[in-house]
PDB file of N, CA and C in Angstrom:
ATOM      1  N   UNK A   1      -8.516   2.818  13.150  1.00  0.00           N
ATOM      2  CA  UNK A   1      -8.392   2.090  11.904  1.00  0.00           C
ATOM      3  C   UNK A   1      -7.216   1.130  12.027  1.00  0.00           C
ATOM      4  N   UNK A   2      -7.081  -0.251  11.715  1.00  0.00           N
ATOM      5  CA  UNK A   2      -6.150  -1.297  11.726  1.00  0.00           C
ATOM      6  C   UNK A   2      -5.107  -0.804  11.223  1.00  0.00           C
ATOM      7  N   UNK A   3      -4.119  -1.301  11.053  1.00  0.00           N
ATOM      8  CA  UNK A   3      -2.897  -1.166  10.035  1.00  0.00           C
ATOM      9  C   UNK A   3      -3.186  -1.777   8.537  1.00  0.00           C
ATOM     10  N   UNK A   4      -4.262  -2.845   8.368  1.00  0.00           N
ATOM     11  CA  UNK A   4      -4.081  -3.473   7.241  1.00  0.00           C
ATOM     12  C   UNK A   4      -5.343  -2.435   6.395  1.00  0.00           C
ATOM     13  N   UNK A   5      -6.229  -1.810   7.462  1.00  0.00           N
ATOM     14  CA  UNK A   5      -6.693  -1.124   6.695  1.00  0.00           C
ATOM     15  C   UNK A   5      -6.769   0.047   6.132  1.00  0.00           C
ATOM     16  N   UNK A   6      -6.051   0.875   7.247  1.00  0.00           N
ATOM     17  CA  UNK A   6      -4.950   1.781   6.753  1.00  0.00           C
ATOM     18  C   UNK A   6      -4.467   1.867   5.686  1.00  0.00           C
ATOM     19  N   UNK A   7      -3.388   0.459   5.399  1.00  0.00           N
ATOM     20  CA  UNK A   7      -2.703   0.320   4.172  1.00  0.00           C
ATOM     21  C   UNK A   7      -3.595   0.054   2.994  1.00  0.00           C
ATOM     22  N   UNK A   8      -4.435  -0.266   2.942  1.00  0.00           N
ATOM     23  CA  UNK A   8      -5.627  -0.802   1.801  1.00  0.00           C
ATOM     24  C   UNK A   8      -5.904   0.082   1.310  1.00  0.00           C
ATOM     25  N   UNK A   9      -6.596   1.002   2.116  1.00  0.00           N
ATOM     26  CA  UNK A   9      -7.459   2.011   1.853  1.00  0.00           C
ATOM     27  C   UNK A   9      -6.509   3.728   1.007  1.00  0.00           C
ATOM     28  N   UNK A  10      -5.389   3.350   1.671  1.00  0.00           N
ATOM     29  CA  UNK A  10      -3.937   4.779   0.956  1.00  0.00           C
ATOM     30  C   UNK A  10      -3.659   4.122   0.216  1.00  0.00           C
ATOM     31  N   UNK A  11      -3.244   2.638  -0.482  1.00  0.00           N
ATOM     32  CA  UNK A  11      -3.153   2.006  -1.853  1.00  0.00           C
ATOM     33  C   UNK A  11      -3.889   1.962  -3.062  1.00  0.00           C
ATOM     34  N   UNK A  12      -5.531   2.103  -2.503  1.00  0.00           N
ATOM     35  CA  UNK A  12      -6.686   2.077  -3.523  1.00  0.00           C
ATOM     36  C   UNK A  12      -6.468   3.573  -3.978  1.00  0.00           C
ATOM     37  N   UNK A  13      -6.298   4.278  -2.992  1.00  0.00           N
ATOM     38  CA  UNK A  13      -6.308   5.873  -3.329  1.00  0.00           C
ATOM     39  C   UNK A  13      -5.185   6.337  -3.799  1.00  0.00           C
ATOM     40  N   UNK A  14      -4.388   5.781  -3.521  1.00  0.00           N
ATOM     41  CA  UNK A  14      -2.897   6.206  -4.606  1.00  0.00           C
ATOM     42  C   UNK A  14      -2.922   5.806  -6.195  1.00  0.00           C
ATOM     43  N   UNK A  15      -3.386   4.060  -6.235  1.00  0.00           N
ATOM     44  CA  UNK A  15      -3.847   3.410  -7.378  1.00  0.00           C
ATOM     45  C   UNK A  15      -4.859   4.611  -8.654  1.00  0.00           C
ATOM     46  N   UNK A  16      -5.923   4.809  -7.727  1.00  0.00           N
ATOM     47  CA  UNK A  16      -7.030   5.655  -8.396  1.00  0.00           C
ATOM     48  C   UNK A  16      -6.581   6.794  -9.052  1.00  0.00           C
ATOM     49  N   UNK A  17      -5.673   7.526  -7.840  1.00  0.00           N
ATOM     50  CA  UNK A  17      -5.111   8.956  -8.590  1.00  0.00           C
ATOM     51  C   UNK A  17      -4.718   8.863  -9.482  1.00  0.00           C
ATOM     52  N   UNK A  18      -3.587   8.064  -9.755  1.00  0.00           N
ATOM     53  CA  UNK A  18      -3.056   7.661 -10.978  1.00  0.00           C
ATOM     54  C   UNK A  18      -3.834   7.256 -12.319  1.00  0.00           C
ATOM     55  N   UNK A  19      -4.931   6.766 -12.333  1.00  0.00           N
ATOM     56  CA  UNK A  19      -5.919   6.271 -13.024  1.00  0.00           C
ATOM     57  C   UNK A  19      -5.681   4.737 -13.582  1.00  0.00           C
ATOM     58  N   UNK A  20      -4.709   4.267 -12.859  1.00  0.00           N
ATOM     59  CA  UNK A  20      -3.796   3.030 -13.218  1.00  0.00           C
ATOM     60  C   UNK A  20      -5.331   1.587 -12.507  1.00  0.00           C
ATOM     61  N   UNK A  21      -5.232   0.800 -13.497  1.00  0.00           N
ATOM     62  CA  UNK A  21      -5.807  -0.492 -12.986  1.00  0.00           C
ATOM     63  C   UNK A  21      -4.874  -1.673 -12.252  1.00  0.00           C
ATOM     64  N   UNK A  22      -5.575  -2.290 -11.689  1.00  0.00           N
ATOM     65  CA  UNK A  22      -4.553  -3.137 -10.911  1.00  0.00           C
ATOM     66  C   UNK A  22      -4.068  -4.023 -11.335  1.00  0.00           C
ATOM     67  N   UNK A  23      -4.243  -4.309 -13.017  1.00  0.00           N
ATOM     68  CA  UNK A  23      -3.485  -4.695 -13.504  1.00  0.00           C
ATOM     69  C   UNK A  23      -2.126  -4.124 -14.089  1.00  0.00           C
ATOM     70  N   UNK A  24      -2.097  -3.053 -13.873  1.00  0.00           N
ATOM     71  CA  UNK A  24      -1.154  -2.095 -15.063  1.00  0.00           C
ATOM     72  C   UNK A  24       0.109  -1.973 -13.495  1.00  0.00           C
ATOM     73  N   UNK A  25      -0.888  -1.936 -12.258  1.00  0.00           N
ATOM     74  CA  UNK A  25      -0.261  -1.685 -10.587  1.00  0.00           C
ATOM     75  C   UNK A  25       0.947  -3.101 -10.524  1.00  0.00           C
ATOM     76  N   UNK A  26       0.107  -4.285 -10.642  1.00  0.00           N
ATOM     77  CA  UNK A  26       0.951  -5.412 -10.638  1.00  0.00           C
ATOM     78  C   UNK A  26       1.778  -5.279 -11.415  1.00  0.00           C
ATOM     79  N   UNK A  27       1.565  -5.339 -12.477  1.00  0.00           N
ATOM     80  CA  UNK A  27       3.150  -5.141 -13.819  1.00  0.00           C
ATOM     81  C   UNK A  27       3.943  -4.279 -13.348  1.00  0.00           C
ATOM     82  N   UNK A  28       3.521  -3.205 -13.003  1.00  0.00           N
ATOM     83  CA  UNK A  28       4.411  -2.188 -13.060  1.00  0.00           C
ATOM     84  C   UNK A  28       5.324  -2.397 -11.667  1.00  0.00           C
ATOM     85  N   UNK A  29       4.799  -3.447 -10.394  1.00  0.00           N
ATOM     86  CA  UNK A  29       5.680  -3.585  -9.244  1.00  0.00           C
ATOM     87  C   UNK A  29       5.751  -5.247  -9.106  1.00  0.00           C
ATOM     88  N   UNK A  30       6.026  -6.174 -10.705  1.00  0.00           N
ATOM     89  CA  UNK A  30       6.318  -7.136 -11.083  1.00  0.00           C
ATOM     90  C   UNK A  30       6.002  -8.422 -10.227  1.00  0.00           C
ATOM     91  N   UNK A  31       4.491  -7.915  -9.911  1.00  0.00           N
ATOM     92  CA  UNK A  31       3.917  -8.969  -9.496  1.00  0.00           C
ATOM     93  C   UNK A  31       2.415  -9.237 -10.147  1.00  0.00           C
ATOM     94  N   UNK A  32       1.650 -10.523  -9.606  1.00  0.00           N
ATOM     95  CA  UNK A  32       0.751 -11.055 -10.188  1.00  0.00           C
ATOM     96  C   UNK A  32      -0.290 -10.248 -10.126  1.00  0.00           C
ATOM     97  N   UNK A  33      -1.165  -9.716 -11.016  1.00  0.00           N
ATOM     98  CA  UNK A  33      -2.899  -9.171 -10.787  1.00  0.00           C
ATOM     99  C   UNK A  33      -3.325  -9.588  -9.801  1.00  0.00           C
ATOM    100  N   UNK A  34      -3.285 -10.898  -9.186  1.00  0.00           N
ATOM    101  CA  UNK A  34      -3.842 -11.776  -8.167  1.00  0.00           C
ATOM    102  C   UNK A  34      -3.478 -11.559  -6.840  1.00  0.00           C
ATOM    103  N   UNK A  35      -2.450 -11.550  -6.960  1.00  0.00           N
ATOM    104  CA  UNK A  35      -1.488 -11.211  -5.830  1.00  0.00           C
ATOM    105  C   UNK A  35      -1.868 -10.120  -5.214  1.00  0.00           C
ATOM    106  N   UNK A  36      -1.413  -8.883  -6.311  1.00  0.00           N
ATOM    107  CA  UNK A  36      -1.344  -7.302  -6.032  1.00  0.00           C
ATOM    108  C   UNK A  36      -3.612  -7.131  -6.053  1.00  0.00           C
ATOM    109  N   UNK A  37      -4.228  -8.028  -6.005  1.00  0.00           N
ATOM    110  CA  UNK A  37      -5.699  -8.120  -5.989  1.00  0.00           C
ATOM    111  C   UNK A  37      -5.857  -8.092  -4.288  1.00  0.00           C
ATOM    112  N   UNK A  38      -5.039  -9.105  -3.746  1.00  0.00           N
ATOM    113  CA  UNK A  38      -5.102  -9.899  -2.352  1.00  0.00           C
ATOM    114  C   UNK A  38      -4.582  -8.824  -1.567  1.00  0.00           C
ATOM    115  N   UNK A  39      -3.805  -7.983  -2.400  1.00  0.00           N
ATOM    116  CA  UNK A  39      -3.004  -7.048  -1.126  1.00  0.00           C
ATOM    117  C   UNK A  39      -4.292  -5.861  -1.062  1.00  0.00           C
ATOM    118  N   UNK A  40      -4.430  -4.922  -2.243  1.00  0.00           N
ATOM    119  CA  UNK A  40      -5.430  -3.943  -2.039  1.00  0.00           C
ATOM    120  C   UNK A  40      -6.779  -4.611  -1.274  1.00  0.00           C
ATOM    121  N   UNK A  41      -7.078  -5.557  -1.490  1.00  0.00           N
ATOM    122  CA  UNK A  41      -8.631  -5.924  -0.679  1.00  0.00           C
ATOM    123  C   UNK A  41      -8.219  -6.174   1.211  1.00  0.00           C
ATOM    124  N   UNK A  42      -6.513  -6.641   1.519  1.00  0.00           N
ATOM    125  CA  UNK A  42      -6.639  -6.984   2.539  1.00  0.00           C
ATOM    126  C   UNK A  42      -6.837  -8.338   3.296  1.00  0.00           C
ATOM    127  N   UNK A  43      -6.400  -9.146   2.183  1.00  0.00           N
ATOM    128  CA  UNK A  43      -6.715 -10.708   1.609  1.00  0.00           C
ATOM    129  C   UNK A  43      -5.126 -11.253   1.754  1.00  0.00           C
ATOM    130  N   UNK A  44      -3.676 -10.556   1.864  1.00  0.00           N
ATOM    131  CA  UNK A  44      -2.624 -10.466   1.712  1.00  0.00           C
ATOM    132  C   UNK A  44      -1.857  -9.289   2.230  1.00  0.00           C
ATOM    133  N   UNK A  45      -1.510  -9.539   2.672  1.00  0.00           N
ATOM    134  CA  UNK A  45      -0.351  -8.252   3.131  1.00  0.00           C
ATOM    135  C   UNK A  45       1.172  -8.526   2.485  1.00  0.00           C
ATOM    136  N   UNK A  46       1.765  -7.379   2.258  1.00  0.00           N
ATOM    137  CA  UNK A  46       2.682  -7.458   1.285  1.00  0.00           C
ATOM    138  C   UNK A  46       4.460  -7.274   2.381  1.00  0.00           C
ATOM    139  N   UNK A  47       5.086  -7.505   1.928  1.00  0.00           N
ATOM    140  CA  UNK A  47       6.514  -7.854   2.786  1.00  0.00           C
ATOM    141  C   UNK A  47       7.087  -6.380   3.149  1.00  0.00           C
ATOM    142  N   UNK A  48       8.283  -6.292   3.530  1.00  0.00           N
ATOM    143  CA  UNK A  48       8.328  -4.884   3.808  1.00  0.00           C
ATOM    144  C   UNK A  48       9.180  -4.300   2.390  1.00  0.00           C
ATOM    145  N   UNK A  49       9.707  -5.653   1.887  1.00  0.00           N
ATOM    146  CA  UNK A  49      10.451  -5.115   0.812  1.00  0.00           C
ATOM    147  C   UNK A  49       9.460  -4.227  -0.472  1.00  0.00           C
ATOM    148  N   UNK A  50       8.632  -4.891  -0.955  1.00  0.00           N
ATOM    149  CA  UNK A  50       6.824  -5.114  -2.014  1.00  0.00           C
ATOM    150  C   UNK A  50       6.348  -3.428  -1.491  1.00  0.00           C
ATOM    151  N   UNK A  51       6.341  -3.121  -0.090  1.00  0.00           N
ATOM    152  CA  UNK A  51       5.553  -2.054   0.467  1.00  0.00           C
ATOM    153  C   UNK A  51       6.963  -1.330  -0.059  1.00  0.00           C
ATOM    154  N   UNK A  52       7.995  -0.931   0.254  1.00  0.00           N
ATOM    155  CA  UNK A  52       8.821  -0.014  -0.103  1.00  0.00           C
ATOM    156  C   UNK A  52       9.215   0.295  -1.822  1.00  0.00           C
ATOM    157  N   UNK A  53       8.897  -0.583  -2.498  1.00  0.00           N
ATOM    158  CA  UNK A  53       8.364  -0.886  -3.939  1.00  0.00           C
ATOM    159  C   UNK A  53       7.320  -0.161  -4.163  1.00  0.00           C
ATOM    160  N   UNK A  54       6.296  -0.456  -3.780  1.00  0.00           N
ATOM    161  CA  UNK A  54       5.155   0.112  -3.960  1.00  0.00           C
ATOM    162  C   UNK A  54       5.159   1.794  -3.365  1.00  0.00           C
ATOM    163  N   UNK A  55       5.818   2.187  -2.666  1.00  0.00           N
ATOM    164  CA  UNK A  55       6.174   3.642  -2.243  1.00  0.00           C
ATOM    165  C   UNK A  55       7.256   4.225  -3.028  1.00  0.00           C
ATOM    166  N   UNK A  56       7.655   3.852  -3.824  1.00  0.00           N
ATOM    167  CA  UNK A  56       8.717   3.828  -4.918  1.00  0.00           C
ATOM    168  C   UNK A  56       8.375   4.394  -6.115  1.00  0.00           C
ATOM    169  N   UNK A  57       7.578   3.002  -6.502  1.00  0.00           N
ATOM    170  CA  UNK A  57       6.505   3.405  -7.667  1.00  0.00           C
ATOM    171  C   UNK A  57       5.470   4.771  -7.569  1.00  0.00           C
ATOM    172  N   UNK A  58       4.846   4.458  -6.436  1.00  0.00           N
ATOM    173  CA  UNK A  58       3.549   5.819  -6.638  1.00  0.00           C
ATOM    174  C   UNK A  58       4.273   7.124  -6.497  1.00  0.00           C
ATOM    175  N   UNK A  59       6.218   6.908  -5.553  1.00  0.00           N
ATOM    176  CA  UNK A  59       6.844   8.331  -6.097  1.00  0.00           C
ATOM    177  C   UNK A  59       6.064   8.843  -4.615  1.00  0.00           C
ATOM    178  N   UNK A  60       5.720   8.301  -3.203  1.00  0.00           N
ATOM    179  CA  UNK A  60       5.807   8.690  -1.968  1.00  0.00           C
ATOM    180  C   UNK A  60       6.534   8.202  -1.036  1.00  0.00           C
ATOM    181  N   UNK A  61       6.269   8.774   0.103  1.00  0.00           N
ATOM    182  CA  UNK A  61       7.303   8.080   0.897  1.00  0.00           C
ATOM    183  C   UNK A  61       6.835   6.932   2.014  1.00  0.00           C
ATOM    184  N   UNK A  62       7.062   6.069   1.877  1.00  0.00           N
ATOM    185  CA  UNK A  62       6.857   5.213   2.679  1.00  0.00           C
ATOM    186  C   UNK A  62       6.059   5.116   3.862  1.00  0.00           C
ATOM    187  N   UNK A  63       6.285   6.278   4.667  1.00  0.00           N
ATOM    188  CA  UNK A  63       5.557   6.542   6.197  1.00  0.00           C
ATOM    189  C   UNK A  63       4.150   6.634   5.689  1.00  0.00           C
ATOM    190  N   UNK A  64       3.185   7.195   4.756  1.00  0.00           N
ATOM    191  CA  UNK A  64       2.225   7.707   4.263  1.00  0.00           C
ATOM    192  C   UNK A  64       1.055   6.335   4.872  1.00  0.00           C
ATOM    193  N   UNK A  65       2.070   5.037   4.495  1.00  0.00           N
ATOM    194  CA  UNK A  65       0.966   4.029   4.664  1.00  0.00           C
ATOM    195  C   UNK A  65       0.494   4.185   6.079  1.00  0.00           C
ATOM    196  N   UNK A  66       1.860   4.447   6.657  1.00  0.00           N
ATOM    197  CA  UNK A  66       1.554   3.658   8.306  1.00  0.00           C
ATOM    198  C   UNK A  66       1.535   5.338   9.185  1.00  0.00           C
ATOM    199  N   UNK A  67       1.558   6.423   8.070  1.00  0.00           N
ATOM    200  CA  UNK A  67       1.734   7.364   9.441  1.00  0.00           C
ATOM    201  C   UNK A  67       1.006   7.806  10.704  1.00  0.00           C
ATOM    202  N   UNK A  68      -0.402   7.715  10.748  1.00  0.00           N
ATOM    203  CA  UNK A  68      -1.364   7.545  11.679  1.00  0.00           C
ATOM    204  C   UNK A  68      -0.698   6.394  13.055  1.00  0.00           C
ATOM    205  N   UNK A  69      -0.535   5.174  12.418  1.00  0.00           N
ATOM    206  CA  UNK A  69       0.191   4.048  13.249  1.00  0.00           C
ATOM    207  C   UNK A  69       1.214   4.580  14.302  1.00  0.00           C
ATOM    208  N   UNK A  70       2.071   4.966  13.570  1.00  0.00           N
ATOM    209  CA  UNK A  70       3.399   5.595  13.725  1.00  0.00           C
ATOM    210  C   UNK A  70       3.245   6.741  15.038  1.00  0.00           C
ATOM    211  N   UNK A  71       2.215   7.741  14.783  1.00  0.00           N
ATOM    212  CA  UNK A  71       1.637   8.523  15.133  1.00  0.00           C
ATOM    213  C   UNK A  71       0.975   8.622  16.468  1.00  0.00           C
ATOM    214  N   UNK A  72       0.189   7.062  16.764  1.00  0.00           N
ATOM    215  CA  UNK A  72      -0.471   6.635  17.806  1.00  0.00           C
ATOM    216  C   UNK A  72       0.325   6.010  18.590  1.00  0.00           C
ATOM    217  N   UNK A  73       1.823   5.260  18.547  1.00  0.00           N
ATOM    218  CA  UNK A  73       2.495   4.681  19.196  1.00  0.00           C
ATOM    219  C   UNK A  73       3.261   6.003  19.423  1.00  0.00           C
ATOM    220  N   UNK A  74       3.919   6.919  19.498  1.00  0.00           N
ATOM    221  CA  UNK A  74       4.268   8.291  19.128  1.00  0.00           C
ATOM    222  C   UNK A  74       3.815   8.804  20.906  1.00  0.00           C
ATOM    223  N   UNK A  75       2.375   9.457  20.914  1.00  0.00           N
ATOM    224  CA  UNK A  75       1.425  10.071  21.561  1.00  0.00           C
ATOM    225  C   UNK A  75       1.606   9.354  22.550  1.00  0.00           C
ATOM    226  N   UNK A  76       1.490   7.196  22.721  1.00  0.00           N
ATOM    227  CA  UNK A  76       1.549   6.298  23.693  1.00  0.00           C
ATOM    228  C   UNK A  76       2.351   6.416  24.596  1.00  0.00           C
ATOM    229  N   UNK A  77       3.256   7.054  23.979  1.00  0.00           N
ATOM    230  CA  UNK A  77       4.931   7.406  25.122  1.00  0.00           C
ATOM    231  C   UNK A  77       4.664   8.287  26.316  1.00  0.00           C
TER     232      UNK A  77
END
């Protein structure tokens, strides 16, 4: 699985748990519906600052997006 889809796919599912729309997602990590639209589809990728925001907000930790990634470069050694 990519990294961008990785991240897409643990954002939609963090989003969902919550029962939060992606509009209520953008407000709440003070960015545009549009924007925070482009990042969950994979249309945008978000900075590292936005991603540590967004691991902030949902109240996890950061590695969650990329830990598989992390994981496979890890094993590569």
């Amino acid at each position: 699985m990519s990294i961008k889809t990785q991240f897409t796919t643990k954002l939609l599912f963090q989003r969902k748990m919550r029962h939060l729309t992606q509009e209520q997602t953008a407000e709440k990590l003070g960015i545009s519906t549009r924007w925070y639209q482009k990042i969950e589809t994979g249309h945008s990728e978000p900075n590292l600052e936005l991603t540590c925001k967004i691991a902030r907000e949902f109240d996890i930790n950061f590695s969650l997006f990329y830990d598989e990634i992390i994981e496979d470069d890890y094993n590569m050694l």
